[in-house]
Protein backbone atom coordinates (compact mmCIF):
# COMPACT_ATOMS: atom_id res chain seq x y z
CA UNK A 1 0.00 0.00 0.00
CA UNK A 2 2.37 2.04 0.93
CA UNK A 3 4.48 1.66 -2.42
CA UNK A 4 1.52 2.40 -4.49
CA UNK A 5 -0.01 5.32 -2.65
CA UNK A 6 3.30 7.50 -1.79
CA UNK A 7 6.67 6.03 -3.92
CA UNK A 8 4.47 5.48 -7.26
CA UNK A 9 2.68 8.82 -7.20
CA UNK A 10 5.67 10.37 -6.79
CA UNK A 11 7.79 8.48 -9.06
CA UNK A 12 4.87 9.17 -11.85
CA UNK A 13 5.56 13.33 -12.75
CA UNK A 14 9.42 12.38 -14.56
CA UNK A 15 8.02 9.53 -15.97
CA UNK A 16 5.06 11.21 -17.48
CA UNK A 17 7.55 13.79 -18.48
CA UNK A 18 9.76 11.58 -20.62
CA UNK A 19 6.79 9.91 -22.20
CA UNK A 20 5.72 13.63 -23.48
CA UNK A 21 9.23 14.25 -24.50
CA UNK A 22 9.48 10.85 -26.09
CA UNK A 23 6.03 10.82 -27.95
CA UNK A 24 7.71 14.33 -29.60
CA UNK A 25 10.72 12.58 -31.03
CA UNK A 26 8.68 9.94 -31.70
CA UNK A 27 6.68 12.66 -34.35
CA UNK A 28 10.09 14.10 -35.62
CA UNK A 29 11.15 10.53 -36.81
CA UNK A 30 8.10 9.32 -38.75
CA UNK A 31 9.23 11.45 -41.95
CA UNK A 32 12.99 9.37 -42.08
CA UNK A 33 11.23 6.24 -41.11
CA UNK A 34 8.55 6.74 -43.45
CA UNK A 35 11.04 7.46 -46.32
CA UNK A 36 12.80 5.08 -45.75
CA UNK A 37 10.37 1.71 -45.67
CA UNK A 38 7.84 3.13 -48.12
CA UNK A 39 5.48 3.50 -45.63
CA UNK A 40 2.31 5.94 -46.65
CA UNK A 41 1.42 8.14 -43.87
CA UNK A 42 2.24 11.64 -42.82
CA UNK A 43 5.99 11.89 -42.90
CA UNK A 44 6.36 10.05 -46.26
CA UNK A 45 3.42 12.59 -47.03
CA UNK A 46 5.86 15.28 -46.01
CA UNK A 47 8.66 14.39 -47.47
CA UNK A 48 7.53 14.12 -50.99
CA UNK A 49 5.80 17.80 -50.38
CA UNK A 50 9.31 18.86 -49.26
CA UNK A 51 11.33 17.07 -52.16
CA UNK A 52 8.75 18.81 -54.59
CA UNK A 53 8.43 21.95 -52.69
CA UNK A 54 4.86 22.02 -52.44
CA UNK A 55 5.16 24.99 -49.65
CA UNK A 56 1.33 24.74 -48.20
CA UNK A 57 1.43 21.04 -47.98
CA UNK A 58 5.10 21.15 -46.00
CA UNK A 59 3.25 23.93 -43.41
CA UNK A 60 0.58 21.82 -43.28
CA UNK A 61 2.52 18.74 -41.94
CA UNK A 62 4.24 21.27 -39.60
CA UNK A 63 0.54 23.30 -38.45
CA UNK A 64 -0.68 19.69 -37.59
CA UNK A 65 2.60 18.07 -35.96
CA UNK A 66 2.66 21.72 -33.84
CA UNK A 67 -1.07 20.93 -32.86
CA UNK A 68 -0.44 16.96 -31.51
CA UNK A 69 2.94 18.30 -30.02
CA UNK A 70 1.05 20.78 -27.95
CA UNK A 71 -2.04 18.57 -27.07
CA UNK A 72 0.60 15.73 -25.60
CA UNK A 73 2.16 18.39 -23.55
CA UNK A 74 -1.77 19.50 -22.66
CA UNK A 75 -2.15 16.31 -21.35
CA UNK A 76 1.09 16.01 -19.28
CA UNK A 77 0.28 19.22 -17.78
CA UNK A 78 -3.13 18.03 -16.66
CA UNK A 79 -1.18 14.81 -15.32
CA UNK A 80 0.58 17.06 -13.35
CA UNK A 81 -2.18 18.18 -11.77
CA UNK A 82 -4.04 15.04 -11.33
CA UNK A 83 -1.28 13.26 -9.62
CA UNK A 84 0.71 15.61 -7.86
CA UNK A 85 -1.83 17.73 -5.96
CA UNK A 86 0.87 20.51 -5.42
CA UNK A 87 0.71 21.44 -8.85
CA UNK A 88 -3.20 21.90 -9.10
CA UNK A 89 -4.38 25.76 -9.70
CA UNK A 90 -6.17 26.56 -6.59
């Protein structure tokens, strides 16, 4: 009990900070994995509209990367709060 309730909650804020920080990289490498396997999806998707310099398709990629990026860090933020009652806006 006392492992779940007091070391775990604790332990939980860098790990849920990594994970946010790792699901980011995890974004930035889908365009060389992508390219590299032939796989369709959003970074092969991007880097054909980079190789062919289609400009709005290239800020597109990057306006909806920006927009998961900053609703993963949303959610770690509001992890913060719901595990770590220190952090919670009074």
């Amino acid at each position: 009990m006392i492992l779940f309730r007091y070391v775990l909650r604790s332990a939980l804020v860098p790990i849920i900070t990594v994970a946010g920080l790792a699901f980011g990289s995890l974004l930035s490498g889908t365009v060389l994995v992508e390219a590299i396997f032939a796989w369709p999806g959003v970074g092969q998707y991007a880097y054909k509209s980079a190789t062919t310099l289609d400009l709005p398709a290239v800020m597109g990629v990057g306006l909806v990367v920006g927009g998961v990026y900053l609703v993963i860090n949303l959610i770690v933020d509001v992890l913060y709060g719901v595990i770590d009652p220190r952090v919670r806006l009074q």
